[in-house]
C-alpha atoms as a PDB file:
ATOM      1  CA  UNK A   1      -7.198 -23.706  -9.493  1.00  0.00           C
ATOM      2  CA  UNK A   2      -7.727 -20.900 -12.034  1.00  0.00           C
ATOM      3  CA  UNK A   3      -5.301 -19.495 -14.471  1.00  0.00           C
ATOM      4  CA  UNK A   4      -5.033 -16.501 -12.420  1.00  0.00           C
ATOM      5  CA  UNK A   5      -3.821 -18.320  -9.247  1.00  0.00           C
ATOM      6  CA  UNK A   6      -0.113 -19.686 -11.359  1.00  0.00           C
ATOM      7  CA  UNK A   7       2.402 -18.733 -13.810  1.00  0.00           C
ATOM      8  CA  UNK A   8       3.549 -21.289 -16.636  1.00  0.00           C
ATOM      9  CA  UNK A   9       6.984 -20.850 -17.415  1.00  0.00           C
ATOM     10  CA  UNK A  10       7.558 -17.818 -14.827  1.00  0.00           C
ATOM     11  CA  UNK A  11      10.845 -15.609 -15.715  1.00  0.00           C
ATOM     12  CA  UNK A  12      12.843 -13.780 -12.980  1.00  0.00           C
ATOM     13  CA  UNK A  13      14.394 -10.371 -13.184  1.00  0.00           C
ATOM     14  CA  UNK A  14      18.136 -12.602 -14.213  1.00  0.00           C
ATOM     15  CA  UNK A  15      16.071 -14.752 -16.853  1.00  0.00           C
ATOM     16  CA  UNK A  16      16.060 -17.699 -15.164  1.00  0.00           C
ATOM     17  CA  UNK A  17      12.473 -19.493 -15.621  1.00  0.00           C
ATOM     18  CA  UNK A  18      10.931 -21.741 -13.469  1.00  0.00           C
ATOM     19  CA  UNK A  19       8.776 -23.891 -14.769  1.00  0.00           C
ATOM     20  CA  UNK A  20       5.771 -22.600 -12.746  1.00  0.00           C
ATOM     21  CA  UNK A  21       4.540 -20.267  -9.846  1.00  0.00           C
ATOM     22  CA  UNK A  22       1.256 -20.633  -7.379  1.00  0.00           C
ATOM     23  CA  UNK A  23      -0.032 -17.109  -6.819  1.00  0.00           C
ATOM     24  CA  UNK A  24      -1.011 -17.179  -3.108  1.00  0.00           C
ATOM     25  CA  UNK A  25      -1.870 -13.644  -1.216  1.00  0.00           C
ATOM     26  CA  UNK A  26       0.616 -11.755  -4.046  1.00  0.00           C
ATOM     27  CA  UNK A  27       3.219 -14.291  -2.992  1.00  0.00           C
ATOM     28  CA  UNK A  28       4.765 -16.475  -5.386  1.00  0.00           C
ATOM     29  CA  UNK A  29       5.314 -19.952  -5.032  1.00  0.00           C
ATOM     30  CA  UNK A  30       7.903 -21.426  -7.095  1.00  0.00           C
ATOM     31  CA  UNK A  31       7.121 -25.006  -8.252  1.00  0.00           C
ATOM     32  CA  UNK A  32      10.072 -26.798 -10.124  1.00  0.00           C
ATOM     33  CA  UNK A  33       9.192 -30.148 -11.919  1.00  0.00           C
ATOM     34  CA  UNK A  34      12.874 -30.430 -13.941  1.00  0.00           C
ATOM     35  CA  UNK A  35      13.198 -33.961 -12.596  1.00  0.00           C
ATOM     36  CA  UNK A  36      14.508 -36.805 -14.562  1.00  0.00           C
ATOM     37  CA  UNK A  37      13.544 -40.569 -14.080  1.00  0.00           C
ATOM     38  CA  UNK A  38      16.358 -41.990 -16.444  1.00  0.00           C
ATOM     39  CA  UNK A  39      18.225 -43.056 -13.204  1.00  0.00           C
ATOM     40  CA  UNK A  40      15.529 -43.866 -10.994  1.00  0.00           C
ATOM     41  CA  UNK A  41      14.518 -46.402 -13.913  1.00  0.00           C
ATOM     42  CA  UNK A  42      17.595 -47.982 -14.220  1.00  0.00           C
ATOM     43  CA  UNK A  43      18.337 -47.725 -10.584  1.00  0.00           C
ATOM     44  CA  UNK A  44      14.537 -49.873 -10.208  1.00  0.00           C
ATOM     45  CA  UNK A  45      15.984 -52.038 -13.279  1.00  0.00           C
ATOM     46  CA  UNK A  46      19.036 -53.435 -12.069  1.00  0.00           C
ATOM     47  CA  UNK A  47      19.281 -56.579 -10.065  1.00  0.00           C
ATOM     48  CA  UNK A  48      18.492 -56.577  -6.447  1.00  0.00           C
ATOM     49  CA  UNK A  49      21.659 -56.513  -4.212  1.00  0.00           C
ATOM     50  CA  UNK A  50      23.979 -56.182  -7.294  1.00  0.00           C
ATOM     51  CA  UNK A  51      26.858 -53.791  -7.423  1.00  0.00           C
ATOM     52  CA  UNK A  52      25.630 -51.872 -10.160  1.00  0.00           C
ATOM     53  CA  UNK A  53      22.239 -51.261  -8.259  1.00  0.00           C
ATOM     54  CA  UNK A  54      24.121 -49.630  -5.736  1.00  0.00           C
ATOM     55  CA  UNK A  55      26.085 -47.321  -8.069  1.00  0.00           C
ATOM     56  CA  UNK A  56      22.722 -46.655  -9.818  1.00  0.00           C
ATOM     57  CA  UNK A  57      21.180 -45.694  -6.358  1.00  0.00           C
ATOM     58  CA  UNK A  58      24.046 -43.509  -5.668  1.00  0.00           C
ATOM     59  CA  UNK A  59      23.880 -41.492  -9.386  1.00  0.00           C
ATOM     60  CA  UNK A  60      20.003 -41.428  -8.787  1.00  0.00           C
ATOM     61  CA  UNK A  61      20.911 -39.612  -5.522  1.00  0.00           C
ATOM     62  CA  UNK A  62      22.767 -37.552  -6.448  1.00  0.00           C
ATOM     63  CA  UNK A  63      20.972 -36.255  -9.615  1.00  0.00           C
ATOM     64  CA  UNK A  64      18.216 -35.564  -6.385  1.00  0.00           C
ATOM     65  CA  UNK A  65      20.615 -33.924  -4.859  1.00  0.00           C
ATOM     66  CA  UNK A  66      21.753 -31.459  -7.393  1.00  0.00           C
ATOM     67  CA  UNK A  67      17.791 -31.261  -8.252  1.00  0.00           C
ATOM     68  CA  UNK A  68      16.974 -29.780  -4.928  1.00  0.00           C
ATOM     69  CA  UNK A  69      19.738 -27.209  -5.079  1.00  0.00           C
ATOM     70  CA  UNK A  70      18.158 -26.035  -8.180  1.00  0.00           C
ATOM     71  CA  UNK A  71      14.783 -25.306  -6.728  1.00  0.00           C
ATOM     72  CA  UNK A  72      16.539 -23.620  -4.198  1.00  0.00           C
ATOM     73  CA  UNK A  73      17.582 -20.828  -6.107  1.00  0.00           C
ATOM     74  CA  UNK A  74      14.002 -19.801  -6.947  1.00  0.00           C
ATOM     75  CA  UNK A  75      13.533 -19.102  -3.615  1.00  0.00           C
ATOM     76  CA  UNK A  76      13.911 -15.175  -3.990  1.00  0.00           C
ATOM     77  CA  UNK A  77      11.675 -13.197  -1.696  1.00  0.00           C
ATOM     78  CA  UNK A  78      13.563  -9.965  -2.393  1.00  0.00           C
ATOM     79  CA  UNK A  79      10.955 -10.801  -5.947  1.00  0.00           C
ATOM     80  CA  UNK A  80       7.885 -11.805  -3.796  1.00  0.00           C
ATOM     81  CA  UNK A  81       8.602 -15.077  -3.987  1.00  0.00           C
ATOM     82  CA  UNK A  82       7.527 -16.628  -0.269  1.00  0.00           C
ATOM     83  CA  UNK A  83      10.782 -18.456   1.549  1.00  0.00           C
ATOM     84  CA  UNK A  84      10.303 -21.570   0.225  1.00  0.00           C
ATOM     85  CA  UNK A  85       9.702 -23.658  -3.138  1.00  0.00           C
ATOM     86  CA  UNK A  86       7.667 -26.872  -4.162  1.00  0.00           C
ATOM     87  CA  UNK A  87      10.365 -29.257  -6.023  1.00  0.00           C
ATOM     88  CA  UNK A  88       7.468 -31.691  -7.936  1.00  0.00           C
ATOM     89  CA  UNK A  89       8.458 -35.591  -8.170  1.00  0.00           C
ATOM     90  CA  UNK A  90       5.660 -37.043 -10.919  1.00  0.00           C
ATOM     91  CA  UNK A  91       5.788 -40.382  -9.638  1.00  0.00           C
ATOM     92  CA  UNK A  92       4.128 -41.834  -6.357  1.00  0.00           C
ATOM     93  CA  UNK A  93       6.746 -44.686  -6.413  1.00  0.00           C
ATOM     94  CA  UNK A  94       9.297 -42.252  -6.415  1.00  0.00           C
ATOM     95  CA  UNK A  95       8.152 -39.996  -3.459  1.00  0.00           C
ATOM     96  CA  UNK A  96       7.189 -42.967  -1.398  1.00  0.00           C
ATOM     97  CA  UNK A  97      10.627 -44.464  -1.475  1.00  0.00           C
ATOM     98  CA  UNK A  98      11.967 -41.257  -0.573  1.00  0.00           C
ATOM     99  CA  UNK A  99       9.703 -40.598   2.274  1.00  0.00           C
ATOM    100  CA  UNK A 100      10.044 -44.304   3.804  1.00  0.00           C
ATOM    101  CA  UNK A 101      13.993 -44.311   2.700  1.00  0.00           C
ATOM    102  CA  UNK A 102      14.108 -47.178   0.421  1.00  0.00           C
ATOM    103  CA  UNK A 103      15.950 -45.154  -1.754  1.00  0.00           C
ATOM    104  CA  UNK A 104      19.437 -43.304  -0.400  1.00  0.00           C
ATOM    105  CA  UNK A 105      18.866 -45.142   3.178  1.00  0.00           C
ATOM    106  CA  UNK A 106      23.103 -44.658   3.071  1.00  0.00           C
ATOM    107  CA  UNK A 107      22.661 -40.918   3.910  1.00  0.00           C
ATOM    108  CA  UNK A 108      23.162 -39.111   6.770  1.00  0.00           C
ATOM    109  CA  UNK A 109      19.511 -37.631   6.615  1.00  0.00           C
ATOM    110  CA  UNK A 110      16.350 -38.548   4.978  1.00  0.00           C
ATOM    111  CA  UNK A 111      16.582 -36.782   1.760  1.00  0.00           C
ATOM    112  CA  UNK A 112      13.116 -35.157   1.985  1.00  0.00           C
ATOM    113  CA  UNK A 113      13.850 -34.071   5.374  1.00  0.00           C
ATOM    114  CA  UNK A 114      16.911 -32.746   3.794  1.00  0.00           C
ATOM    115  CA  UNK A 115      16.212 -31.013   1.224  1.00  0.00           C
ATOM    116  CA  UNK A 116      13.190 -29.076   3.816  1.00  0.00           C
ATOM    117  CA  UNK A 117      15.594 -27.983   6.580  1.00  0.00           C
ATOM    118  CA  UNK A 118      19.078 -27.303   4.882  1.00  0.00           C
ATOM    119  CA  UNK A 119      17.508 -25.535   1.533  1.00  0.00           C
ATOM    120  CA  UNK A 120      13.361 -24.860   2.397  1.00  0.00           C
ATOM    121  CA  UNK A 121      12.848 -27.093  -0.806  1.00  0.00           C
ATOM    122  CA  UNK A 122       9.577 -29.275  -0.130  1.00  0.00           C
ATOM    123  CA  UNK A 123       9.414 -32.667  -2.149  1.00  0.00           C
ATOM    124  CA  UNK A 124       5.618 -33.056  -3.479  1.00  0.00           C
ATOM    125  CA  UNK A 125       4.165 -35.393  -5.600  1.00  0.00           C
ATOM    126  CA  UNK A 126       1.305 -35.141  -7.152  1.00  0.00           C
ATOM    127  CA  UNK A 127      -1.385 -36.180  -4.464  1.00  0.00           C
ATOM    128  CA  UNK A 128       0.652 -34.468  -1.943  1.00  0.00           C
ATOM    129  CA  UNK A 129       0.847 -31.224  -3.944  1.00  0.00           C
ATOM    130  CA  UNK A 130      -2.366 -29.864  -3.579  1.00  0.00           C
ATOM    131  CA  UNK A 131      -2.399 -30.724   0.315  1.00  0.00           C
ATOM    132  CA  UNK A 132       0.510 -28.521   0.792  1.00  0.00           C
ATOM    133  CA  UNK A 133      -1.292 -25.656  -1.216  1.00  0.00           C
ATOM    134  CA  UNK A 134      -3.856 -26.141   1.090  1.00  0.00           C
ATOM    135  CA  UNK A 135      -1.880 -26.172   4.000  1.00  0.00           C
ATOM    136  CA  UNK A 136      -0.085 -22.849   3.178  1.00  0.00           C
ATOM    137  CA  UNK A 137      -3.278 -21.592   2.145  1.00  0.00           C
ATOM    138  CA  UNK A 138      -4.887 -22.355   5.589  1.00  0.00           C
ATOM    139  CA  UNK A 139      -1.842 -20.849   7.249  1.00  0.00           C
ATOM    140  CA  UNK A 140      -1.878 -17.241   6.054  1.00  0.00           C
ATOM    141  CA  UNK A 141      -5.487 -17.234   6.267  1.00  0.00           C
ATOM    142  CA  UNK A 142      -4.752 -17.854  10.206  1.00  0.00           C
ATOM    143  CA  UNK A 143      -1.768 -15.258   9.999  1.00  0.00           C
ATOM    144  CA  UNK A 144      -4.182 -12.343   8.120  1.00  0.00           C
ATOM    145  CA  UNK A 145      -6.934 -13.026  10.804  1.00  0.00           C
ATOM    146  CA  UNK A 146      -4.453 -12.896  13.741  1.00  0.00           C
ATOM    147  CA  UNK A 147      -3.503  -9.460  11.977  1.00  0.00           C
ATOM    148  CA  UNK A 148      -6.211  -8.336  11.607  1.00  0.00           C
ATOM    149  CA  UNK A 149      -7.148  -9.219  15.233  1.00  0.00           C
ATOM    150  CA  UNK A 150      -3.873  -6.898  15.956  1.00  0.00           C
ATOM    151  CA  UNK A 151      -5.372  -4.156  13.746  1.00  0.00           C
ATOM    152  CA  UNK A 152      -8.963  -3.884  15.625  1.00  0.00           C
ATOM    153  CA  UNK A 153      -7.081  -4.024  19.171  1.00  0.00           C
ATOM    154  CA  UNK A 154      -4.943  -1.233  17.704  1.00  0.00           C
ATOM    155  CA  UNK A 155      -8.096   0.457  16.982  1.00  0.00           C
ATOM    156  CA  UNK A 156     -10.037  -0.261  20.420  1.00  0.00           C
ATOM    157  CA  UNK A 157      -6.754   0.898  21.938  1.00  0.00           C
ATOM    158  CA  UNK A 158      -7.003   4.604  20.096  1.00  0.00           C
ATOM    159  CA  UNK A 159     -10.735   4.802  20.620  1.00  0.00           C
ATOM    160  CA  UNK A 160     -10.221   3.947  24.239  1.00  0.00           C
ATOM    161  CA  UNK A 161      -7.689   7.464  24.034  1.00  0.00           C
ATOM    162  CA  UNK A 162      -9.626   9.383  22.257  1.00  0.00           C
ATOM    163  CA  UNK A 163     -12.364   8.555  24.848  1.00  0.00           C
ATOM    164  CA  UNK A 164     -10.141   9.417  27.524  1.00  0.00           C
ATOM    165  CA  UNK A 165      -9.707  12.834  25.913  1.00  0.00           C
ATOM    166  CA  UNK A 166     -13.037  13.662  25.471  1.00  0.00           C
ATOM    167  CA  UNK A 167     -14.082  12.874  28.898  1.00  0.00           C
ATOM    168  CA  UNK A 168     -11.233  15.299  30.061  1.00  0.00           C
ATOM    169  CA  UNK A 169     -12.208  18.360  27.729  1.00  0.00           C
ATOM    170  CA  UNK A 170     -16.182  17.672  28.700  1.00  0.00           C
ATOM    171  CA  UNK A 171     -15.177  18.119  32.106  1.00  0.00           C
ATOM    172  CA  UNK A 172     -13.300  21.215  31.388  1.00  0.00           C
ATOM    173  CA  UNK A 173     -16.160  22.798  29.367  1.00  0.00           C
ATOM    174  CA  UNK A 174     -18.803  21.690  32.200  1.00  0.00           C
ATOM    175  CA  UNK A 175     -16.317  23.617  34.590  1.00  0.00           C
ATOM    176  CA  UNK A 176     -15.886  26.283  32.244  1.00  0.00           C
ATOM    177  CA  UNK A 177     -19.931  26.626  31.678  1.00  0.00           C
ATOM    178  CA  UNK A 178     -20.503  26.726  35.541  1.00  0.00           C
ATOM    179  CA  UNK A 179     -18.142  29.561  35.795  1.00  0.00           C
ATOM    180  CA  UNK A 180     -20.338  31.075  32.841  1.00  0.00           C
ATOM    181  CA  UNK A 181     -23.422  30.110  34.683  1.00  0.00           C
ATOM    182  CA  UNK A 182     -22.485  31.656  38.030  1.00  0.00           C
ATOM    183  CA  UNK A 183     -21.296  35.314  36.423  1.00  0.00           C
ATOM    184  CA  UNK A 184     -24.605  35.098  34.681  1.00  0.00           C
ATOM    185  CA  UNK A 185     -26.916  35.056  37.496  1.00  0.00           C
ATOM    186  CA  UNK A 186     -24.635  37.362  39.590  1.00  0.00           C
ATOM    187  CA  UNK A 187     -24.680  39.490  36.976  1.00  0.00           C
ATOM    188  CA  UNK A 188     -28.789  39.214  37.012  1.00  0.00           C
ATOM    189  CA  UNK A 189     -28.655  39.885  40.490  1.00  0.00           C
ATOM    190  CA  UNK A 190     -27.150  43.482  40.256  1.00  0.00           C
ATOM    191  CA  UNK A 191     -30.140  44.234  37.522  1.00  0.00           C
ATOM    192  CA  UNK A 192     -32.651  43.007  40.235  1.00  0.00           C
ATOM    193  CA  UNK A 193     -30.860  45.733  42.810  1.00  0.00           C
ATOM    194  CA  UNK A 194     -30.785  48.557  39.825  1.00  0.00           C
ATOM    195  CA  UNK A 195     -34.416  47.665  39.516  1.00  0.00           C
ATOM    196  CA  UNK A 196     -35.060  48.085  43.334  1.00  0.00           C
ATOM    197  CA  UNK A 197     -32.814  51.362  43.081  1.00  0.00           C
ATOM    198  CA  UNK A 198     -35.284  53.025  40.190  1.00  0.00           C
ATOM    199  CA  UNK A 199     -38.197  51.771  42.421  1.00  0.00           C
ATOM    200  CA  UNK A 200     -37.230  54.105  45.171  1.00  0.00           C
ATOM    201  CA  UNK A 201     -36.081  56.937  42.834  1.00  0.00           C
ATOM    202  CA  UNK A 202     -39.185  56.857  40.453  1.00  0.00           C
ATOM    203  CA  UNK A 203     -41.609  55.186  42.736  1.00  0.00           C
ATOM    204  CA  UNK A 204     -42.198  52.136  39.822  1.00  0.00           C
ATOM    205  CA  UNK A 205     -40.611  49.172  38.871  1.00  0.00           C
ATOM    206  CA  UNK A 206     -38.998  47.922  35.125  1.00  0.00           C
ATOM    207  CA  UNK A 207     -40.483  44.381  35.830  1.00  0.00           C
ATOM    208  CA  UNK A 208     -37.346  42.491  36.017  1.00  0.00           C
ATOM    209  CA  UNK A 209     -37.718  38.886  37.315  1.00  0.00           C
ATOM    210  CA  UNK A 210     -34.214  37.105  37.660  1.00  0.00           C
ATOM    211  CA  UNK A 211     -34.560  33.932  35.244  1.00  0.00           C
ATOM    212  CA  UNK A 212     -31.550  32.101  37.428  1.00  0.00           C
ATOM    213  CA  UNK A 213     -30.118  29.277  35.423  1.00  0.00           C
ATOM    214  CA  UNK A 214     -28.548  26.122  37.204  1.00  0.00           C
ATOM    215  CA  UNK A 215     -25.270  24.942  37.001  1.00  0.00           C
ATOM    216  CA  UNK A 216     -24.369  21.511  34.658  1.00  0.00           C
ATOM    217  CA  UNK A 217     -23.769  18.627  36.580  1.00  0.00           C
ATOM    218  CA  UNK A 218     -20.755  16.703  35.569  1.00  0.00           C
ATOM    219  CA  UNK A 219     -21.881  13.319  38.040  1.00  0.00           C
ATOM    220  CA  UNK A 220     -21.616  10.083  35.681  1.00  0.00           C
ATOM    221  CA  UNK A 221     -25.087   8.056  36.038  1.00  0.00           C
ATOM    222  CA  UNK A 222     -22.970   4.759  37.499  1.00  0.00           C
END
C-alpha cells in the first residue's frame, strides 16, 4: 500500500482523529486501532473457572463493547467516509476467541457479528485486514464496471434515437428531392415545347435536349 492510499492520524471537520484512513475510490475508510489488552491479559491470567476470571471476562467485554461504539462514530459519509469502519484487534489470539466465542460466549450475539450488524464496525486483525481491503476493493471495482455497463447502454440507447431521427429526416429530404426532381424535368419539358414552338416560327431549332434526372430511391438494401 502506498502513502497515498491512507491517512495517519486523520482529523475530522469536529477534531476528532482517527488513528488512520484507507483511501479507496475518494472514499475514506476509517481504521481505529485504540484497543487495549490490559484486560484481555488479565482476563487470560486468571485461573480457569475462577470467579474473578469471569468478572475479568465481563470488564474485557465490555471495554470491547465501548471500543466498537467508538469506531462507530467515524463512520461519517456526509465527510466521504464509506458506511462503515475497520475497528483493528493486534492480536490473532484475541480475534480468534472472538470469532469462535471463547471469549463473551454469555452474550446474546457473537460480538463480531455484533458489532457488524448493529453499528457497521468490522473487527480485523491483522491477517484479516488486508483481505477485507481486498474484498471492498474487488467490490467497487464490480460496482464501477456494472456502471459503467449502465453508462454505454445509456449511450447505445441515445444512438439508437438519434438513428431513429435521422432515418426519419433522410426520408423526408429523399421525398422532398423527388418533388425537386419531378418540377425539374417538367419544367425541362416546357423548354423542349418552347423549342418546338421557335422551330415552327423561325424554321430552326436552339438544340435543347431534355437531360431528365431520376428520382432517389429511398428502398433499404435488406
Amino acid at each position: 500500500m502506498s502513502p497515498q492510499d491512507y491517512r495517519i492520524q486523520y482529523a475530522f471537520k469536529n477534531g476528532e482523529i482517527v488513528d488512520a484512513v484507507v483511501v479507496i475510490d475518494k472514499k475514506l475508510v476509517p481504521v481505529d486501532s485504540k484497543f487495549s489488552l490490559d484486560n484481555y491479559n488479565r482476563f487470560v491470567s486468571a485461573p480457569v473457572g475462577s470467579a474473578e476470571r469471569a468478572t475479568l471476562e465481563k470488564a474485557f467485554v465490555n471495554d470491547l463493547k465501548l471500543r466498537i461504539q467508538e469506531t462507530a462514530k467515524y463512520i461519517r459519509p456526509e465527510e466521504d467516509t464509506m458506511d462503515f469502519a475497520f475497528m483493528f484487534i493486534p492480536s490473532e489470539g484475541i480475534y480468534y476467541d472472538l470469532l469462535t466465542n471463547q471469549v463473551g460466549a454469555g452474550e446474546e450475539e457473537n460480538l463480531i457479528q455484533r458489532a457488524a450488524s448493529k453499528y457497521k464496525v468490522i473487527i480485523v486483525s491483522p491477517t484479516s485486514f488486508l483481505a477485507y481491503l481486498q474484498t471492498v476493493l474487488q467490490g467497487l471495482r464490480a460496482l464501477d464496471i456494472e456502471k459503467r455497463a449502465e453508462e454505454i447502454q445509456k449511450r447505445v440507447g441515445e444512438l439508437s434515437k438519434h438513428i431513429t431521427s435521422y432515418d426519419e429526416f433522410y426520408k423526408k429530404l429523399g421525398a422532398s428531392l423527388g418533388t425537386t426532381v419531378s418540377h425539374y424535368n417538367s419544367a425541362y419539358k416546357e423548354l423542349g415545347k418552347i423549342d418546338k414552338d421557335v422551330y415552327r416560327i423561325a424554321g430552326t431549332k436552339a438544340g435543347i435536349e431534355p437531360e431528365l434526372l431520376e428520382k432517389p430511391s429511398l428502398a433499404v438494401d435488406e
